[in-house]
Every structure is written in C-alpha cells, then in structure tokens.
C-alpha atoms as a PDB file:
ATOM      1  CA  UNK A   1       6.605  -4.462  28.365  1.00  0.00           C
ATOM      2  CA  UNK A   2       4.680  -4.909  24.875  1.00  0.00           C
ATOM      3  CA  UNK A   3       4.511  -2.087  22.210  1.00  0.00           C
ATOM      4  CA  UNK A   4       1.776  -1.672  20.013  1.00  0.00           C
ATOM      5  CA  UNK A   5       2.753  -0.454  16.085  1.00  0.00           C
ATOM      6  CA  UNK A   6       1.105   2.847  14.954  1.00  0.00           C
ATOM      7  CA  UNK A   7       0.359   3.904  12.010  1.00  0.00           C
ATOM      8  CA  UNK A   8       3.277   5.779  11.697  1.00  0.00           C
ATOM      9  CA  UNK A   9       5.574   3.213  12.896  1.00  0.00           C
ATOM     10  CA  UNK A  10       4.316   1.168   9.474  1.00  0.00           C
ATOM     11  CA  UNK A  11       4.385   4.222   7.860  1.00  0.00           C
ATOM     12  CA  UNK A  12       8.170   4.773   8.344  1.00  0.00           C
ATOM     13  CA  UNK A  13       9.368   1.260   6.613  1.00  0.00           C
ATOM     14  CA  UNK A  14       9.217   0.618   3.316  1.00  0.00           C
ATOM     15  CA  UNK A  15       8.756  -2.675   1.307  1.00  0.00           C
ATOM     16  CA  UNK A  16       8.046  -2.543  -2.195  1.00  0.00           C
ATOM     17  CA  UNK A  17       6.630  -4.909  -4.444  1.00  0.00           C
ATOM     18  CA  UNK A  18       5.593  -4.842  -7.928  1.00  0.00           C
ATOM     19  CA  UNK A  19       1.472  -5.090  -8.745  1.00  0.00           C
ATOM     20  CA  UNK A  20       1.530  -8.889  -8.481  1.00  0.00           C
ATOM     21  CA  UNK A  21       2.895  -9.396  -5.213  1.00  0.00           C
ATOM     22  CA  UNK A  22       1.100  -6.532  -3.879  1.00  0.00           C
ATOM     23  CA  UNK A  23      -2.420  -8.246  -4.935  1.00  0.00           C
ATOM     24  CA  UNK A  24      -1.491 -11.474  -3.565  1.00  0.00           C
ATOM     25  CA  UNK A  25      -0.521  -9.808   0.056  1.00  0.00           C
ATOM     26  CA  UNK A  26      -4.206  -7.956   0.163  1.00  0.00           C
ATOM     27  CA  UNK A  27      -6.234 -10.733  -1.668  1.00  0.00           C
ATOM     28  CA  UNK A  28      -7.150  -8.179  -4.516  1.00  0.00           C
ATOM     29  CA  UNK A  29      -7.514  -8.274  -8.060  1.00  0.00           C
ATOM     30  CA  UNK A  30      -5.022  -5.708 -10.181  1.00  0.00           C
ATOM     31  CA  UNK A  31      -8.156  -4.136 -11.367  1.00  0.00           C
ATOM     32  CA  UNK A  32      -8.792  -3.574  -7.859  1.00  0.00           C
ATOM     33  CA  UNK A  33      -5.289  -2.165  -7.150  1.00  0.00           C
ATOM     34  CA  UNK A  34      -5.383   0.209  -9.752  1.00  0.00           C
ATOM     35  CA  UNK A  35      -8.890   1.261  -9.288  1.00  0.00           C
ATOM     36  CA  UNK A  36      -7.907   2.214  -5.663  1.00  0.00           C
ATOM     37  CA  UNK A  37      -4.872   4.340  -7.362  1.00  0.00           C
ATOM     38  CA  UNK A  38      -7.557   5.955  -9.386  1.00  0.00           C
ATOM     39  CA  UNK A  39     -10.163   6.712  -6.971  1.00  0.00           C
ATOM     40  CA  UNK A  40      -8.724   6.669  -3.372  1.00  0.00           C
ATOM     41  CA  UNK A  41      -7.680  10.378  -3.015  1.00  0.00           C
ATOM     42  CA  UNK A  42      -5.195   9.542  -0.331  1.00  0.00           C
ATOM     43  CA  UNK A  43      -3.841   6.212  -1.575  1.00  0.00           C
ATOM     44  CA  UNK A  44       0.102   5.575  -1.414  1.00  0.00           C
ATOM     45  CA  UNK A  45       0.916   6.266  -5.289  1.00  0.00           C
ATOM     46  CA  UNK A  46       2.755   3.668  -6.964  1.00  0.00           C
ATOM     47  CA  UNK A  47       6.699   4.585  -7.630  1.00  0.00           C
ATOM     48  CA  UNK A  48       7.858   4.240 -11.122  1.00  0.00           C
ATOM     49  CA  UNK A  49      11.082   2.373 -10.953  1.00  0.00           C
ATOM     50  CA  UNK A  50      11.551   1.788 -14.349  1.00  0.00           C
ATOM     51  CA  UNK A  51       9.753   1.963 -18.013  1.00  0.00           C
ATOM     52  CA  UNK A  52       7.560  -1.185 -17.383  1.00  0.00           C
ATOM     53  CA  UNK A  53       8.237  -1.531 -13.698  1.00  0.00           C
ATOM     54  CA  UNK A  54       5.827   0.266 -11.197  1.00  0.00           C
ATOM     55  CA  UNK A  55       6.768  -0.315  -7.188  1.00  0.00           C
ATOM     56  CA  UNK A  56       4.116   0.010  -4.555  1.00  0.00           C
ATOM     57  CA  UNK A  57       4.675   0.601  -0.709  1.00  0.00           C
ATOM     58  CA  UNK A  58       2.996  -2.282   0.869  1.00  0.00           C
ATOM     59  CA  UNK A  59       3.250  -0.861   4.620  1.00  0.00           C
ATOM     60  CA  UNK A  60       2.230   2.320   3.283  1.00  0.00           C
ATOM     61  CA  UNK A  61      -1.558   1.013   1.593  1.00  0.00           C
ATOM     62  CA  UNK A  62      -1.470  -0.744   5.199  1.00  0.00           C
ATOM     63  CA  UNK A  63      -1.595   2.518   6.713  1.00  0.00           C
ATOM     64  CA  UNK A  64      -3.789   3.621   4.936  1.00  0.00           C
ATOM     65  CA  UNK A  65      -6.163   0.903   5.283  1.00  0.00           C
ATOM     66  CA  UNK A  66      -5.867   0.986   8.797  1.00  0.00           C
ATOM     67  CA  UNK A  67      -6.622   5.097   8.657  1.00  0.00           C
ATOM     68  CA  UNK A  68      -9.839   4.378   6.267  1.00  0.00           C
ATOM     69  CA  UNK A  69     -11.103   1.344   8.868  1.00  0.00           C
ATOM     70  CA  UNK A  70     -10.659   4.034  11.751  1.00  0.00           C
ATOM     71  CA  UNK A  71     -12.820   6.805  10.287  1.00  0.00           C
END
C-alpha cells in the first residue's frame, strides 16, 4: 500500500539549515529568502541560533510552498 506525505506530515520534521544551504535547496537568491521573510505573512520565520547564526526550517517553507501553490 503507498502513502502519500501531507502537508503536515512535512510539517512535523524539522531540518535546519543556515541561509546558504537553504537558497541552494530552492534555487533562490538570499535576497529572495529574506524578502519572502519580509513580505510572506505566513512564512516559517527563521530561528536565531546564535548572534550571527540564523536557522531556517526547510520542510517547513516546503509546506508552505505547497499551501501557497494550492490556493
């Protein structure tokens, strides 16, 4: 029998990667990142793991690219 992964199956695992690696795994600029941060009203927000280290959920802004391509 095959499953299918829901949103909130993604949603529940976490994997976070700093701004770099998180570009490279969407094909997007930083500016691009952070201007989704900025403007996306329901975009996963960054964790702040440290004083020059910011963290972002990766299967989290997967969810929530998969909500926004539903709508």
């Amino acid at each position: 029998m095959a499953t299918s992964t829901t949103v909130q199956d993604i949603h529940k695992k976490s994997h976070h990667a700093r701004a770099k690696t998180t570009c490279a795994h969407f094909a997007i600029s930083r500016s691009t990142l952070w201007a989704w941060c900025k403007t996306r009203k329901d975009f996963p927000k960054p964790l702040k793991a440290g004083p020059k280290v910011t963290l972002f959920d990766i299967n989290a802004i997967e969810a929530f690219l998969i909500s926004e391509a539903a709508k």
